[in-house]
N, C-alpha and C. Protein backbone atom coordinates (compact mmCIF):
# COMPACT_ATOMS: atom_id res chain seq x y z
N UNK A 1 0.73 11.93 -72.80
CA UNK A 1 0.92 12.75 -71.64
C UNK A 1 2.36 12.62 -71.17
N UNK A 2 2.71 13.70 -70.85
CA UNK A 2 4.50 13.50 -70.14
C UNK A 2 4.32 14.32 -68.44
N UNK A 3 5.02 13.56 -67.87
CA UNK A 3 5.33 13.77 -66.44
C UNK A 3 6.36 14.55 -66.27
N UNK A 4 6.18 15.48 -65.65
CA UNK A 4 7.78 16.23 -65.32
C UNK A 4 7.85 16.51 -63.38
N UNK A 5 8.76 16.28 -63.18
CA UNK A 5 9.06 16.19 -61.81
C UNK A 5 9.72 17.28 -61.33
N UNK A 6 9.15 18.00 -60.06
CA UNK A 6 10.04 18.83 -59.22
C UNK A 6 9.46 18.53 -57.83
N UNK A 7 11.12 18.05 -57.21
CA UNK A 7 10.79 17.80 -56.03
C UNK A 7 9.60 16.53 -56.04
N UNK A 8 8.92 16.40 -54.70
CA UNK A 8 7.76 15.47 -54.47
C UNK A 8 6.44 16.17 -55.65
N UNK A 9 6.12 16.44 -56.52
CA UNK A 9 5.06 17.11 -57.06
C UNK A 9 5.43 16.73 -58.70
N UNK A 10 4.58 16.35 -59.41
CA UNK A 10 4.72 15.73 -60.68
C UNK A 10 3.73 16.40 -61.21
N UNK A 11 4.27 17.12 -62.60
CA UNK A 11 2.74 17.68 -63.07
C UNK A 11 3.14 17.09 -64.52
N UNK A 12 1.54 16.97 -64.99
CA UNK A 12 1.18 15.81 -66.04
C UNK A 12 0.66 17.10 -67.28
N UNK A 13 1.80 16.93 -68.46
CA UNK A 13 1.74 17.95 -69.12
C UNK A 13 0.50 17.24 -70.58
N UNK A 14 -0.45 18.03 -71.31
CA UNK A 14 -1.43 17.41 -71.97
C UNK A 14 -1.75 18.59 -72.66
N UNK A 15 -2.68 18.07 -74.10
CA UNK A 15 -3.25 19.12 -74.83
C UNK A 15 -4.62 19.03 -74.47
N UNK A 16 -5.11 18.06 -73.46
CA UNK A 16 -6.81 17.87 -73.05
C UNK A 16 -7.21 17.15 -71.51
N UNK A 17 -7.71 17.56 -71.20
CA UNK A 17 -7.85 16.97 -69.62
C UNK A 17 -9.13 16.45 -69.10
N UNK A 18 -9.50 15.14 -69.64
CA UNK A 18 -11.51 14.97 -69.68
C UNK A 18 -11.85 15.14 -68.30
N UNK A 19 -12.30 16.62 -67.67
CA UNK A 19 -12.84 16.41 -66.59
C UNK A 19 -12.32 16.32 -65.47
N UNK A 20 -11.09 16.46 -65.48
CA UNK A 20 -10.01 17.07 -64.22
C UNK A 20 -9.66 18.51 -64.63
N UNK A 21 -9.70 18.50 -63.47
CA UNK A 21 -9.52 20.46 -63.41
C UNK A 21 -7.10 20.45 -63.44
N UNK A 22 -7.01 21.73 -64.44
CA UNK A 22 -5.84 21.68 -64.71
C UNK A 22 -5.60 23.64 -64.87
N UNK A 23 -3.99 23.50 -65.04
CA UNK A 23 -3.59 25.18 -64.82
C UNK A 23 -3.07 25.34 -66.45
N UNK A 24 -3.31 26.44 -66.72
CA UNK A 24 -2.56 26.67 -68.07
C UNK A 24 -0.94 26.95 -67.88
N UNK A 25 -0.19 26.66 -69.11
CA UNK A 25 1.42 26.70 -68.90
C UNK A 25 1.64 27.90 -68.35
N UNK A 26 0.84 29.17 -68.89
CA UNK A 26 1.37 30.55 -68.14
C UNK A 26 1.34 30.36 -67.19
N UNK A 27 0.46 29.85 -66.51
CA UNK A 27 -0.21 30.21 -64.62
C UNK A 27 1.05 29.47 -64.00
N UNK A 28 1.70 28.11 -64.84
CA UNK A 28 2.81 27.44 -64.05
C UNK A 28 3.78 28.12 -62.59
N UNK A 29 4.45 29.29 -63.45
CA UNK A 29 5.34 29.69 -63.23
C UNK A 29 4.86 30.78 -62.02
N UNK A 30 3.55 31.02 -61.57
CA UNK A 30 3.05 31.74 -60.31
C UNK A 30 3.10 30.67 -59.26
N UNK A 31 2.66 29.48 -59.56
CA UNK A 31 3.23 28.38 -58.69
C UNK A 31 4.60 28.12 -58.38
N UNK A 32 5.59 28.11 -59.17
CA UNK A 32 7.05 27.60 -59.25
C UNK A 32 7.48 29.22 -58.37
N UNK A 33 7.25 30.56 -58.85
CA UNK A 33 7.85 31.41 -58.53
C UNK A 33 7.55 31.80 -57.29
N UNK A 34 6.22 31.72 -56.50
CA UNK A 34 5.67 32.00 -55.12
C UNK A 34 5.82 30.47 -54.34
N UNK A 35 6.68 29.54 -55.03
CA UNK A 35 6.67 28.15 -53.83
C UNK A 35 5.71 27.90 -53.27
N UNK A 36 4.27 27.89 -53.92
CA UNK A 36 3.10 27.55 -53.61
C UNK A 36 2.57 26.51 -54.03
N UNK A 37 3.84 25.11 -54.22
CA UNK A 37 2.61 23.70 -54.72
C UNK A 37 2.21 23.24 -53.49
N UNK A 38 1.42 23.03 -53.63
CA UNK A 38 0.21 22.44 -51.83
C UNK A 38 -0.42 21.25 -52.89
N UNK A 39 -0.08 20.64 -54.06
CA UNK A 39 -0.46 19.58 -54.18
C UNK A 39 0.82 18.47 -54.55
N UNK A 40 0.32 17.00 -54.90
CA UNK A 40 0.84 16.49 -55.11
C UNK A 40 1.46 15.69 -57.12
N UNK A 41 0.35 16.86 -57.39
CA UNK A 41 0.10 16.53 -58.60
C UNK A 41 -1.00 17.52 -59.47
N UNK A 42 -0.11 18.68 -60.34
CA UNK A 42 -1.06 19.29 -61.12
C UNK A 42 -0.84 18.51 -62.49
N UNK A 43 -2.17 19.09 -63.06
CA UNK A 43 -2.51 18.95 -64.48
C UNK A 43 -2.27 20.22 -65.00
N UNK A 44 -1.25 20.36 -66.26
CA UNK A 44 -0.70 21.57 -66.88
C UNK A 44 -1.26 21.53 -68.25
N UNK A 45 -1.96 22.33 -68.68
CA UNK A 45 -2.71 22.40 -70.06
C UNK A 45 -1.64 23.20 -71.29
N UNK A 46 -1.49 22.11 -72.12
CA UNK A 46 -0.57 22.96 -72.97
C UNK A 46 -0.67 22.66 -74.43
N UNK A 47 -0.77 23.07 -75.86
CA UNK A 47 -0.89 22.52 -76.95
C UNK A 47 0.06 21.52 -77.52
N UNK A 48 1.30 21.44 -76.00
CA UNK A 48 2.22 20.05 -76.74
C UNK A 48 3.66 19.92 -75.93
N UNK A 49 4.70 19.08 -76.22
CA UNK A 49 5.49 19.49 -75.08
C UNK A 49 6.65 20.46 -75.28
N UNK A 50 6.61 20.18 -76.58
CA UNK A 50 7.59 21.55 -76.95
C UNK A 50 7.12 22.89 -77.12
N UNK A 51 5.90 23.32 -76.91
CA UNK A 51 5.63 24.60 -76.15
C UNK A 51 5.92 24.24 -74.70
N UNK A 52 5.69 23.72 -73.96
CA UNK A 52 6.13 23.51 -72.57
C UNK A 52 7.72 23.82 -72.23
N UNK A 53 8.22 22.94 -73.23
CA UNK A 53 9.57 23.09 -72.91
C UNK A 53 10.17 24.62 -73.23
N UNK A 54 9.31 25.09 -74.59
CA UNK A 54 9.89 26.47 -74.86
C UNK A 54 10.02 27.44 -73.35
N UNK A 55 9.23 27.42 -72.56
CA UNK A 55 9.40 28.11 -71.70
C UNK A 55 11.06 28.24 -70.70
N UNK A 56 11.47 26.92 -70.89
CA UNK A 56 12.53 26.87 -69.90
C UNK A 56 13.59 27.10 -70.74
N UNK A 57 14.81 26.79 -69.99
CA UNK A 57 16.14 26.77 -70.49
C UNK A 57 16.19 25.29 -70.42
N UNK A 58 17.18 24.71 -71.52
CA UNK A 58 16.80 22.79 -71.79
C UNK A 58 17.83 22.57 -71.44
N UNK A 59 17.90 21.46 -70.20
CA UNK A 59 19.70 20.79 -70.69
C UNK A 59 19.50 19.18 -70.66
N UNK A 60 20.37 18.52 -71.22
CA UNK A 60 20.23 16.70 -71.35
C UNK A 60 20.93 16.37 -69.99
N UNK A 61 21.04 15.20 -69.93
CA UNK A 61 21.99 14.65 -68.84
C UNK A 61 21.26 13.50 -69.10
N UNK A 62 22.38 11.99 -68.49
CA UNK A 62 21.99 11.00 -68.58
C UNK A 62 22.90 9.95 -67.02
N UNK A 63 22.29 8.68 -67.28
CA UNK A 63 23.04 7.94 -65.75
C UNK A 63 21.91 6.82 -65.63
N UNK A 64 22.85 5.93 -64.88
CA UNK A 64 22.04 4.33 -64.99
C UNK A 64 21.94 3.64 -63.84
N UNK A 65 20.91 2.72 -63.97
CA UNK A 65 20.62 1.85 -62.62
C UNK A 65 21.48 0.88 -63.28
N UNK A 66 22.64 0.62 -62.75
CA UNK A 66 23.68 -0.16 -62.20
C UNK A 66 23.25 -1.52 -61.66
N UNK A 67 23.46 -2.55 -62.28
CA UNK A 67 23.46 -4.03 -62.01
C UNK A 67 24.57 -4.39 -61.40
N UNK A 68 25.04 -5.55 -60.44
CA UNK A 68 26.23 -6.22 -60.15
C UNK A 68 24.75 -7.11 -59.80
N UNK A 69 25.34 -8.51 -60.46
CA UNK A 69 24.29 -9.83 -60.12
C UNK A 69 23.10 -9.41 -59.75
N UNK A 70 22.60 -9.60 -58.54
CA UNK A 70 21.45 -9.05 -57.76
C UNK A 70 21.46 -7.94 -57.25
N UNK A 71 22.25 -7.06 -57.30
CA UNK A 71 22.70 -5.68 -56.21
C UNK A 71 22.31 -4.29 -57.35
N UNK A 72 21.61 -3.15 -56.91
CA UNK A 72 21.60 -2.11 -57.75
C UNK A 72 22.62 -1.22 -56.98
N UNK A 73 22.63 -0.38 -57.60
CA UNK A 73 23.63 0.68 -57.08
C UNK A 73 23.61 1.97 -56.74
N UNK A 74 23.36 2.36 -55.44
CA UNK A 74 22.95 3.88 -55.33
C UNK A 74 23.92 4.57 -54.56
N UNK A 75 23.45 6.33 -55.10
CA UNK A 75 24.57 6.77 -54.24
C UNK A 75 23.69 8.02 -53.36
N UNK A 76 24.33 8.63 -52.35
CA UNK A 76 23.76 9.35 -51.13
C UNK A 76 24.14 11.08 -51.86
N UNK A 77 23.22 11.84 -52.16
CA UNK A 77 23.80 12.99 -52.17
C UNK A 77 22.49 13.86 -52.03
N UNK A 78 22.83 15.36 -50.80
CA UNK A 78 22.12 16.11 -50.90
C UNK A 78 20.85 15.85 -49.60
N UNK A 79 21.53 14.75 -48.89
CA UNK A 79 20.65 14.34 -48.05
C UNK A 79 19.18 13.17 -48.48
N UNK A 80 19.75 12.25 -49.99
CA UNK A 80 18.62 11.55 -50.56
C UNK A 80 19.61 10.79 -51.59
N UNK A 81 18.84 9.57 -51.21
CA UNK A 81 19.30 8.35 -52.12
C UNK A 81 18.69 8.31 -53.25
N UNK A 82 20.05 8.49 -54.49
CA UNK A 82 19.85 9.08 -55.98
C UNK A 82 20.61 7.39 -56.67
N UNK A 83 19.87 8.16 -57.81
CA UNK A 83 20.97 7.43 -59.21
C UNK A 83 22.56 7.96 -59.69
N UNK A 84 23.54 7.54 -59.85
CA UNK A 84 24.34 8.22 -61.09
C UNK A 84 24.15 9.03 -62.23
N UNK A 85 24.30 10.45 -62.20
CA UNK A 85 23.59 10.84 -63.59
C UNK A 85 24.58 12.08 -63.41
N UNK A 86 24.40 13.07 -64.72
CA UNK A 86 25.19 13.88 -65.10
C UNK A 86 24.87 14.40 -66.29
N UNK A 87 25.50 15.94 -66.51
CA UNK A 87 25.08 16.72 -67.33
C UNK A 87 26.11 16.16 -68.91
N UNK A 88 24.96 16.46 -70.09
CA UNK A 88 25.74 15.79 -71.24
C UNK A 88 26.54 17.07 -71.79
N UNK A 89 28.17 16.72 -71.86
CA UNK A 89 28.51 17.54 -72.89
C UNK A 89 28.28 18.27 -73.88
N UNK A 90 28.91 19.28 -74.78
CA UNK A 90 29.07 19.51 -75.87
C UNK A 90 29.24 18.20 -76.95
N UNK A 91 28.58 18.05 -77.94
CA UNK A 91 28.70 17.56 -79.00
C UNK A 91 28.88 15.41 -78.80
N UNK A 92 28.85 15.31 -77.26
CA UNK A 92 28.82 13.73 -76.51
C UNK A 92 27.18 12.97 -76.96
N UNK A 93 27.65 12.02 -77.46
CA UNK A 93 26.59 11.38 -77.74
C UNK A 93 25.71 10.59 -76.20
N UNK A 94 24.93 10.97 -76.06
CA UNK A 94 24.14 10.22 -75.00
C UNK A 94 24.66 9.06 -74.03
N UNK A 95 24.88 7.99 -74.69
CA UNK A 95 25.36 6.75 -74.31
C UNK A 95 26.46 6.77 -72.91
N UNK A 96 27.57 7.51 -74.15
CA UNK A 96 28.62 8.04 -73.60
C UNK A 96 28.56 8.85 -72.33
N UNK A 97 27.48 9.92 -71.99
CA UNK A 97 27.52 10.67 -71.30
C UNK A 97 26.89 10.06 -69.74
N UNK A 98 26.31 8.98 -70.32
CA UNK A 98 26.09 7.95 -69.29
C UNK A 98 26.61 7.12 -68.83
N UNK A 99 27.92 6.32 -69.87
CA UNK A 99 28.74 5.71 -68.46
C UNK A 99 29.86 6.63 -67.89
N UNK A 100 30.15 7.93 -68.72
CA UNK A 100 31.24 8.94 -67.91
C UNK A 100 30.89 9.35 -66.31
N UNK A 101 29.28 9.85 -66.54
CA UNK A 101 28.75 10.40 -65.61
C UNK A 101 29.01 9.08 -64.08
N UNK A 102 28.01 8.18 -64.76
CA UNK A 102 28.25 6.77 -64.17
C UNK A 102 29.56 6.36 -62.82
N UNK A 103 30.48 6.40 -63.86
CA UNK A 103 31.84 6.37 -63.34
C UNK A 103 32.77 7.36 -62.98
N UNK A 104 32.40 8.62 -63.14
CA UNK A 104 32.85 10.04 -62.61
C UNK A 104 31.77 9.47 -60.86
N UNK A 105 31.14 9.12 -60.80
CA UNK A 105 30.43 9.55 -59.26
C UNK A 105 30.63 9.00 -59.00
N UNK A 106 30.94 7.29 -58.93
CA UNK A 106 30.78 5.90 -58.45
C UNK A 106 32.22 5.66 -58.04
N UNK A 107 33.25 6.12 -59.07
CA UNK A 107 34.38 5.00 -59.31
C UNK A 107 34.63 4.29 -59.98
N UNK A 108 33.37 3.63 -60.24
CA UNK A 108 33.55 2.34 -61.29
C UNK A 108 34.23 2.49 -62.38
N UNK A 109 35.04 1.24 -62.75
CA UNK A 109 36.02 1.38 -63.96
C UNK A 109 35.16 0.51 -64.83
N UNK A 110 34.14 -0.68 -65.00
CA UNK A 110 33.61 -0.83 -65.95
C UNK A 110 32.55 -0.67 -65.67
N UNK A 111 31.44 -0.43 -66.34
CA UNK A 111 29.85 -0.08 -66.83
C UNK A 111 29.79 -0.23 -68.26
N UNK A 112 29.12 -1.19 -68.43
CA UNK A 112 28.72 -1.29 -69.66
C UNK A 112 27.13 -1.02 -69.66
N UNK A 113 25.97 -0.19 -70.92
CA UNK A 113 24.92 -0.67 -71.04
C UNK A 113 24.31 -1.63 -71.50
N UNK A 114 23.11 -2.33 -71.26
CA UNK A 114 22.04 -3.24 -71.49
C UNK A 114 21.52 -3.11 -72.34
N UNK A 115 20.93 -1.40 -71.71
CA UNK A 115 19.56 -1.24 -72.91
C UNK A 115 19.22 -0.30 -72.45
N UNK A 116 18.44 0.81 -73.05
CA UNK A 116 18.00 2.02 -72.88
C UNK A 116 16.58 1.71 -71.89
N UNK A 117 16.25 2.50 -70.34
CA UNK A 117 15.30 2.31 -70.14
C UNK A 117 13.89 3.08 -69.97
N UNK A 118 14.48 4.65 -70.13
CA UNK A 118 12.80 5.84 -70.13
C UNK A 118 14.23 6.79 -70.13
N UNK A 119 12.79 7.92 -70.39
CA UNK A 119 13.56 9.56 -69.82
C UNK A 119 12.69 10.00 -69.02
N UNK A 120 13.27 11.01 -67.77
CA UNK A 120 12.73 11.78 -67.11
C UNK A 120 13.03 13.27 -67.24
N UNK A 121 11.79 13.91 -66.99
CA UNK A 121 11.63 15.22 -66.80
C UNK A 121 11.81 15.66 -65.45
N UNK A 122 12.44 16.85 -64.87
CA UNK A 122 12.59 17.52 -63.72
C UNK A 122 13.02 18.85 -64.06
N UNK A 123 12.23 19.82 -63.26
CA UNK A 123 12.27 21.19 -63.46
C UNK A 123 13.16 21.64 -61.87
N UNK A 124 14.14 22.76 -62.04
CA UNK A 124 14.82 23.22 -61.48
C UNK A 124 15.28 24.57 -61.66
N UNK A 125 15.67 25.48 -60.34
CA UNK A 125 16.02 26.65 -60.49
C UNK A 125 17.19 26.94 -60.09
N UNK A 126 18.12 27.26 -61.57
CA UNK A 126 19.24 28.06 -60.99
C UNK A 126 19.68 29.10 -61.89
N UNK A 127 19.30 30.16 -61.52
CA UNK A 127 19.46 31.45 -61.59
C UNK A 127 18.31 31.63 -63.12
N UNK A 128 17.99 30.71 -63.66
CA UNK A 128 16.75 30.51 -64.04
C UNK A 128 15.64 29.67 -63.98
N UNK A 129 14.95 28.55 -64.53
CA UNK A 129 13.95 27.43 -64.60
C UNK A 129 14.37 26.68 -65.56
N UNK A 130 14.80 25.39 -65.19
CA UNK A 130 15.51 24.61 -66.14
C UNK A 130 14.14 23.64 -66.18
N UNK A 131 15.02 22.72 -67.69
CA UNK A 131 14.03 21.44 -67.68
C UNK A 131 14.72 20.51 -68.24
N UNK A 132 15.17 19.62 -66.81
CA UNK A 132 16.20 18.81 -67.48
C UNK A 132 15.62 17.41 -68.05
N UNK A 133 16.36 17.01 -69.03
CA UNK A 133 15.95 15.84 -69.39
C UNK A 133 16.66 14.93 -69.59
N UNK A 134 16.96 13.30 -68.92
CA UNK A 134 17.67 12.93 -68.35
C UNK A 134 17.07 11.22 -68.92
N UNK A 135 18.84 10.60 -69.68
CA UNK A 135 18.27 10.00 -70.24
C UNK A 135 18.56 8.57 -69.48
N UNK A 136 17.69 7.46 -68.82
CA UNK A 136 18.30 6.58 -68.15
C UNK A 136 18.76 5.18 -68.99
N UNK A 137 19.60 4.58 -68.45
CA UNK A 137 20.02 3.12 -69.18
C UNK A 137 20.13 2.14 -68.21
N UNK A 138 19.84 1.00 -68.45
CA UNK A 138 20.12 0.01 -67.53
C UNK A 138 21.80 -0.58 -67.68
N UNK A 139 22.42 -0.47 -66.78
CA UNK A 139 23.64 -0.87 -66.92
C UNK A 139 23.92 -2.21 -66.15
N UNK A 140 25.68 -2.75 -66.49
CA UNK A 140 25.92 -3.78 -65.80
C UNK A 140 27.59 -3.16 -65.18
N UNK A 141 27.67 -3.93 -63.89
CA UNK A 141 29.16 -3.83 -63.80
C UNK A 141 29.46 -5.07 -63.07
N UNK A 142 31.14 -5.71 -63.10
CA UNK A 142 31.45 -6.61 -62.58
C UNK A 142 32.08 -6.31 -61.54
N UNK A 143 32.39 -4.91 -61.32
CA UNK A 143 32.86 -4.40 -60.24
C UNK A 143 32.39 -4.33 -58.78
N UNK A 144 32.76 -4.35 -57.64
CA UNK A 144 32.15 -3.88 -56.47
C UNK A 144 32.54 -2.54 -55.70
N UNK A 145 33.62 -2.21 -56.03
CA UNK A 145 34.66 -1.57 -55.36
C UNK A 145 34.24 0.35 -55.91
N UNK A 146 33.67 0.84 -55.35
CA UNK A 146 33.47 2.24 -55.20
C UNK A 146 34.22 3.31 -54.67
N UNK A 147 33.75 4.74 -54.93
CA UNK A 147 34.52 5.45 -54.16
C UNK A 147 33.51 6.90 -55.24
N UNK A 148 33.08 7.46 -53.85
CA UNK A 148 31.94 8.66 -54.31
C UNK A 148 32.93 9.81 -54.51
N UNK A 149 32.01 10.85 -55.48
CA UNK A 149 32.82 11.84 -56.24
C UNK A 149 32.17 12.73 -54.60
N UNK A 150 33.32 12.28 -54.10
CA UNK A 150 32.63 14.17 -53.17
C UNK A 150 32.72 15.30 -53.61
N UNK A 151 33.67 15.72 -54.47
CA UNK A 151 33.55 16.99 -55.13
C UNK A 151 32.04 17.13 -55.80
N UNK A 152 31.18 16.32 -56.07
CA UNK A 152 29.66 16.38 -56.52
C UNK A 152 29.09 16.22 -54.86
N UNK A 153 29.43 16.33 -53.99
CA UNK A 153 28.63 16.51 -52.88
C UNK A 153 28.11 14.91 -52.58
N UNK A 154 28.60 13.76 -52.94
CA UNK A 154 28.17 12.55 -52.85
C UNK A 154 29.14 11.94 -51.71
N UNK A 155 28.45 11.50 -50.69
CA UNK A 155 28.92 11.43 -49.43
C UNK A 155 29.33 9.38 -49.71
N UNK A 156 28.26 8.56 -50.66
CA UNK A 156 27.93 7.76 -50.01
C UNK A 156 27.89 6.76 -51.54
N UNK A 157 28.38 5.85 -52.10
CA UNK A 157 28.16 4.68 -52.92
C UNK A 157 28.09 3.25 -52.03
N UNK A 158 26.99 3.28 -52.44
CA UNK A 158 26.21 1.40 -51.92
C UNK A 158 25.30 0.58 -52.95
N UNK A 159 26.13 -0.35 -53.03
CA UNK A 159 25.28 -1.60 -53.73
C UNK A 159 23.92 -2.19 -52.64
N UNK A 160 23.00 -2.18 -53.11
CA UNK A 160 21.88 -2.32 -52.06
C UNK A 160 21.38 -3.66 -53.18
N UNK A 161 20.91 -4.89 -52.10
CA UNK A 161 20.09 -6.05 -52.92
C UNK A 161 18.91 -5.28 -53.24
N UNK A 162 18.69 -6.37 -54.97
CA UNK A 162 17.11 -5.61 -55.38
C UNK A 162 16.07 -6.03 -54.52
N UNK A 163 15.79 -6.96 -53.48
CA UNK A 163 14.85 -7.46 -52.87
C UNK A 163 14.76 -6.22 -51.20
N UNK A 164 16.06 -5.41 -50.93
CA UNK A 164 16.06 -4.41 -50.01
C UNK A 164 16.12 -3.14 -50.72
N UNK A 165 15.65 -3.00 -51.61
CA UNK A 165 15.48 -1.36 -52.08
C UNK A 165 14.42 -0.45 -51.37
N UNK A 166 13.81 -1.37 -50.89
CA UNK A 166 12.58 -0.04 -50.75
C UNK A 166 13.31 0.88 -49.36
N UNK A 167 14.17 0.30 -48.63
CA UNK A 167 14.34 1.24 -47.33
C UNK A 167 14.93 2.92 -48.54
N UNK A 168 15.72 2.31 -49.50
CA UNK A 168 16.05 3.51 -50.09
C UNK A 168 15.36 4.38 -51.44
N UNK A 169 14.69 3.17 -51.37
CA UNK A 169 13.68 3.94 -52.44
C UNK A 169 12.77 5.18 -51.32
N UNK A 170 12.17 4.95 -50.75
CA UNK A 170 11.53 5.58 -49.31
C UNK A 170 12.26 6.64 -49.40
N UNK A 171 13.35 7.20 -48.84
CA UNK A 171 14.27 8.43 -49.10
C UNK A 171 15.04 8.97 -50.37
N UNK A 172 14.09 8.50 -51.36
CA UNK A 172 14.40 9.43 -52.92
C UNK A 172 13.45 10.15 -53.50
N UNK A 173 14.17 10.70 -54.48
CA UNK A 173 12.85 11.41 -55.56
C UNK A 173 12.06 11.26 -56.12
N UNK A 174 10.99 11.54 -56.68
CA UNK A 174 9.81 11.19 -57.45
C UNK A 174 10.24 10.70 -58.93
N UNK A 175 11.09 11.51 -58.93
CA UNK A 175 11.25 10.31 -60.48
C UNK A 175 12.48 8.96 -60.56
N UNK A 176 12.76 8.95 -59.17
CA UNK A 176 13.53 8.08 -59.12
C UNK A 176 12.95 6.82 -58.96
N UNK A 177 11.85 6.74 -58.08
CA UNK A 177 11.16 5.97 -57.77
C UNK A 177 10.15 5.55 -58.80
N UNK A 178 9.83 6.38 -59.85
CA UNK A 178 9.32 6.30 -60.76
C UNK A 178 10.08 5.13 -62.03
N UNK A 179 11.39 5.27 -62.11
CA UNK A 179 12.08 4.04 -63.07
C UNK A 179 11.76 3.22 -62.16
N UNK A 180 12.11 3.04 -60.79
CA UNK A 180 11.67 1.70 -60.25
C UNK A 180 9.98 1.02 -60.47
N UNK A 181 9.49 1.73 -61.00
CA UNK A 181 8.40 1.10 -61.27
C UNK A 181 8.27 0.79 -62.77
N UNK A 182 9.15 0.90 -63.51
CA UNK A 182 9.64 0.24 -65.24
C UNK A 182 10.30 -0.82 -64.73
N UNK A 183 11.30 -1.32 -63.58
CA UNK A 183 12.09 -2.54 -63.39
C UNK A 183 11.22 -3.54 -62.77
């Protein structure tokens, strides 16, 4: 089963559903297009995920939860406390597109990765229905010293202790909060 996220509402994409009631992939898009989710969670019936995905326009992007010792690293944009992330180039290998992105928003001059930790799905509209897929890494930096890309609309970089995350987990996205439950 794969999760894809828009906004607060996660729908759980499957080729079988024992006994929960679910929408077929066509019907999706009467929901997405009339702004009518009133739940918190559909079940989307589909023969797999790449018919699912056929429907949208695809793009990658990648960005990392940021280590310094005990401190993760978040930044403020859009009115909600996010990750670092960013759309992947032409012909950029993944990795790469994750500490650019990383350090294009943050500042940071080093980020190194750890280790690869999930991907997330999130559906979005601009000027069509995207489905981005977004690859996360656990990173490290020895750095402290920030400075947000406001030209990305990022008002705000803060190292927050891992033992005080939740005030900002509380004001993020569903799939953000979602890697926090892989750490």
């Amino acid at each position: 089963m794969y999760k894809v996220f828009i906004n607060d509402t996660v729908f759980c994409i499957a080729n079988n559903f024992k006994g929960d009631s679910y929408i077929r992939v066509e019907d999706l898009f009467f929901y997405l297009n009339n702004n009518s989710l009133s739940k918190d969670k559909y079940n989307v019936l589909c023969d797999s995920f790449e018919e699912f995905a056929s429907y949208f326009r695809l793009l990658n992007a990648a960005g990392g939860v940021v280590f310094n010792n005990n401190n993760i690293l978040f930044i403020y944009k859009n009115n909600k406390w996010d990750l670092p992330k960013g759309k992947q180039d032409a012909k950029e290998i993944i990795e790469n597109t994750a500490i650019r992105e990383v350090q294009e928003e943050t500042g940071l001059a080093d980020v190194l990765i750890t280790s690869f930790l999930d991907k997330t799905f999130h559906i979005y509209f601009d000027k069509t229905w995207i489905l981005k897929t977004t690859y996360w890494f656990l990173m490290n930096s020895q750095h402290k010293k920030t400075r947000p890309q406001v030209a990305e609309g990022i008002t705000r970089v803060q190292w927050v202790p891992k033992e005080n995350i939740n005030h900002v987990i509380a004001d993020t996205y569903l799939n953000i909060k979602y890697l926090f439950d892989l750490i």
